[in-house]
Protein backbone atom coordinates (compact mmCIF):
# COMPACT_ATOMS: atom_id res chain seq x y z
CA UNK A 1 -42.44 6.33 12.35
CA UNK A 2 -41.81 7.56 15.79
CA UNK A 3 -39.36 9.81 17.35
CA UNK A 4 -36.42 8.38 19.04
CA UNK A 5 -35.56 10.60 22.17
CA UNK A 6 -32.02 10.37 24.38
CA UNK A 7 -31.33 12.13 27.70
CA UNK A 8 -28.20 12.29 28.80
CA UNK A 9 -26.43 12.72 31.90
CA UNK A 10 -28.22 14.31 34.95
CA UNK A 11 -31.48 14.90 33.06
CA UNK A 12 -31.32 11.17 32.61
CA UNK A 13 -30.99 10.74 35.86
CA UNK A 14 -33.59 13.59 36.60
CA UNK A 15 -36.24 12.08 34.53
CA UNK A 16 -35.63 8.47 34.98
CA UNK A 17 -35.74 7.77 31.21
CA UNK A 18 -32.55 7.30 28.87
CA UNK A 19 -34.29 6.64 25.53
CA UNK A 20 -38.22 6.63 24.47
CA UNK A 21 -40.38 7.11 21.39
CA UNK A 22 -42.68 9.65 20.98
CA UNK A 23 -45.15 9.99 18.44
CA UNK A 24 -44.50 11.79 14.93
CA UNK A 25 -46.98 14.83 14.08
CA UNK A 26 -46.63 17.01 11.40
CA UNK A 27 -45.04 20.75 12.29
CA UNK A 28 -44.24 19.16 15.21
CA UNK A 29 -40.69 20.91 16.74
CA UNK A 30 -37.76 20.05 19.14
CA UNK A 31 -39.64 22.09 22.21
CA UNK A 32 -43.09 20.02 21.25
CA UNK A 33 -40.69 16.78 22.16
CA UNK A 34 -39.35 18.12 25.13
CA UNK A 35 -43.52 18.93 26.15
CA UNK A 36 -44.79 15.77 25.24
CA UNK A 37 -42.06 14.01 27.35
CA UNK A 38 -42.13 16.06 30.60
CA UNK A 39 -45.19 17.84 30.41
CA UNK A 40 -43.36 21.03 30.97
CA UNK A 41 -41.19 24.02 28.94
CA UNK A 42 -37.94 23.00 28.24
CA UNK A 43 -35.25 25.14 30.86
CA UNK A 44 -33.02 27.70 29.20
CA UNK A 45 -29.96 26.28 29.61
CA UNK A 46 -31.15 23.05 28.59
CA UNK A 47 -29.44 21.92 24.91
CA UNK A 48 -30.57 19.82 22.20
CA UNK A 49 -29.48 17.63 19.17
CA UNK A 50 -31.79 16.49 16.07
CA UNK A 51 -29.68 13.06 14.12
CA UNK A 52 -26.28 14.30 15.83
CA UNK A 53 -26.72 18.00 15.05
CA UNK A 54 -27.28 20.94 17.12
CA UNK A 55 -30.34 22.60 16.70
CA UNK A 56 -32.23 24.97 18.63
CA UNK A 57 -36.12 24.49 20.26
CA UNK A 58 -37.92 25.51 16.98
CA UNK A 59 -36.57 23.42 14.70
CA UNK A 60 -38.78 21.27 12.77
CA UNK A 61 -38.33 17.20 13.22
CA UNK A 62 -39.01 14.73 10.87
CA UNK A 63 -40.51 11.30 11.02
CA UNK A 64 -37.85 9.17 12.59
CA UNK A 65 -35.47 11.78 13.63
CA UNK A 66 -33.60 11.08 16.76
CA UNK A 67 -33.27 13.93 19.36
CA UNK A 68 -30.75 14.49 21.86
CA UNK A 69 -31.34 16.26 25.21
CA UNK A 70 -28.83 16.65 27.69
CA UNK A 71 -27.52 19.53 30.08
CA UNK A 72 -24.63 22.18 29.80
CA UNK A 73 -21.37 20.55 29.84
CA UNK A 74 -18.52 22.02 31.38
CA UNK A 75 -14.86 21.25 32.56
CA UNK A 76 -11.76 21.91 32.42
């Protein structure tokens, strides 16, 4: 079962993609997601959900977890 990805709010915009699928391998972590989207490290300020939860870039997925990327958010 696949991965289901989200970006949210300028890195959707930034990327051009709101939700995918990515492929399930074992060991695979939140920064291998990030890399097999964009091709690239994920930036440090850059944050990250697995099934609603924050997690950092090393945590472990699991087949059919849904991931969450989206930018800082501030206000006031």
């Amino acid at each position: 079962m696949p991965i289901s990805v989200k970006c949210f709010a300028s890195l959707r915009e930034r990327l051009n993609v709101d939700k995918m699928s990515v492929p399930y391998e074992s060991e695979m972590t939140v920064q291998d997601v990030w890399q097999q989207m964009t091709n690239q490290s994920p930036p440090d300020n850059l944050l990250c959900a697995r099934n609603h939860e924050y997690v950092n870039f090393a945590e472990t997925v699991r087949d059919g977890d849904e991931i969450a990327f989206f930018p800082p958010v501030t206000g006031g």
